[in-house]
Protein backbone atom coordinates (compact mmCIF):
# COMPACT_ATOMS: atom_id res chain seq x y z
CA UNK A 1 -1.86 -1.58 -20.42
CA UNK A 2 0.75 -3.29 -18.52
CA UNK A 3 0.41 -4.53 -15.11
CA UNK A 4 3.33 -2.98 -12.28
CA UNK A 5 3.66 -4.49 -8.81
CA UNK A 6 4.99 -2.83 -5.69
CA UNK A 7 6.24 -3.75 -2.37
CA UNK A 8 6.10 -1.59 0.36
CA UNK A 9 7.48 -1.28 3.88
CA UNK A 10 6.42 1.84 5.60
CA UNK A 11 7.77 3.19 9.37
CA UNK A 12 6.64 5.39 12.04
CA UNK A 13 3.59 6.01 13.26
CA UNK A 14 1.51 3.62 10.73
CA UNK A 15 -0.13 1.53 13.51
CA UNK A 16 -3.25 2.11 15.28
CA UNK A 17 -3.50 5.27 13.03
CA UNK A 18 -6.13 3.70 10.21
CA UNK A 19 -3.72 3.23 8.16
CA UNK A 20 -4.62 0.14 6.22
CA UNK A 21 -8.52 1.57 6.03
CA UNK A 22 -6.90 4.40 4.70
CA UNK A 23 -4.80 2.27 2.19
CA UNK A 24 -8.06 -0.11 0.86
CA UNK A 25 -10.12 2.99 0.34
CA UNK A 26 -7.28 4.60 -1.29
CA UNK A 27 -6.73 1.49 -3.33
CA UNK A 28 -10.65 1.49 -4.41
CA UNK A 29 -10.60 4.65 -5.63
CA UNK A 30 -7.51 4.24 -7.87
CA UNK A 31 -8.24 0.80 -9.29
CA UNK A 32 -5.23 -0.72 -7.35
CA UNK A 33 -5.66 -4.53 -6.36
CA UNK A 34 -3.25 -6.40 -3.77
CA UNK A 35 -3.17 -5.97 -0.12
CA UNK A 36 -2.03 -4.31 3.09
CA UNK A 37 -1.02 -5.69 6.75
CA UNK A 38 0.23 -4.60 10.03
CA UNK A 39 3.54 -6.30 10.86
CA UNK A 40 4.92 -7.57 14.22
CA UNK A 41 8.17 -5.01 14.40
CA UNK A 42 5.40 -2.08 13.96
CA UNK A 43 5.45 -1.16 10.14
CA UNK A 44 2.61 -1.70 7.94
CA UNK A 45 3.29 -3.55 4.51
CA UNK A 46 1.64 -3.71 1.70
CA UNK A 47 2.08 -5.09 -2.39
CA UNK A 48 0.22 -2.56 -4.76
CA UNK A 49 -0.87 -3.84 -8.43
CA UNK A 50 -2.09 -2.32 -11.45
CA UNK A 51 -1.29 0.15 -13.92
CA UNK A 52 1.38 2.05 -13.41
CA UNK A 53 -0.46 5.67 -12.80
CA UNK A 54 -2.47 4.88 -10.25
CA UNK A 55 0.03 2.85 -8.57
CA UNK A 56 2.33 5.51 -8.42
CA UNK A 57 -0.53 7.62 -7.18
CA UNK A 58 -1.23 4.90 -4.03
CA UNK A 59 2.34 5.31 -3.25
CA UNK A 60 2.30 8.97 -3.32
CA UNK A 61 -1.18 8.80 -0.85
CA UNK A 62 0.82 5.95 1.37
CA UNK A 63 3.64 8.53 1.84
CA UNK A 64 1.49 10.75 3.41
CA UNK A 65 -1.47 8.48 5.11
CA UNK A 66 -4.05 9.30 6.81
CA UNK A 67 -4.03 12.17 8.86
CA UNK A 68 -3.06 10.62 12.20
CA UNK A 69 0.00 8.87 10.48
CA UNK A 70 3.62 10.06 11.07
CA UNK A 71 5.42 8.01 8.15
CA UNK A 72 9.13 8.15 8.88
CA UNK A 73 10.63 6.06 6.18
CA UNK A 74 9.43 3.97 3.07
CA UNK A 75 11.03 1.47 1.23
CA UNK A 76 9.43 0.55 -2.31
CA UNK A 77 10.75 -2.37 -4.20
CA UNK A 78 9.32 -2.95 -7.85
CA UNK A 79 8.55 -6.46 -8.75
CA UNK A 80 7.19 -8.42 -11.13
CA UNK A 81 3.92 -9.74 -10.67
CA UNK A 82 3.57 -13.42 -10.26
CA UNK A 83 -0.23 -13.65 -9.61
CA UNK A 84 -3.03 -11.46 -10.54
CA UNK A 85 -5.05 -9.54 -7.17
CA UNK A 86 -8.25 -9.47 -8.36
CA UNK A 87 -9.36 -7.10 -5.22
CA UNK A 88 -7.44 -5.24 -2.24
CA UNK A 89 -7.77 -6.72 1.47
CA UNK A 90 -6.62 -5.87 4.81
CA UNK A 91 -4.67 -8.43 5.92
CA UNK A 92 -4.62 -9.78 9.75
């Protein structure tokens, strides 16, 4: 099966929310590697890898979050994977 690789740049109320629990959880639970991280201008980004089910299913859950979550606007880029995530981490 071949490998896909997103990028993702979500906005609003992703912060302080749980959000990238939320994501790594998610991520277990669909057999997604890569990883997740608050950024400075308050979005949370993240690069999902794996097949290309469940990573359309993590971005379906990241649309939505957790419940706390007000997501605003997401921007998904497809790439090509240039390394292999052999697990998914939060990020600091």
């Amino acid at each position: 099966m071949d490998t896909v690789q997103k990028h993702l740049f979500l906005e609003g109320r992703v912060q302080g929310v749980g959000f990238r629990y939320f994501t790594r959880i998610s991520a277990g639970n669909h057999d997604v590697k890569g990883w997740v991280k608050n950024l400075p201008d308050g979005r949370v980004e993240a690069v999902l890898q794996g097949d290309s089910e469940s990573v359309e299913e993590m971005v379906k859950k990241m649309k939505s979050g957790p419940s706390a979550a007000r997501i605003k606007n997401v921007e998904v880029i497809d790439e090509t994977p240039v390394e292999d995530f052999y697990t998914f981490e939060v990020r600091r």
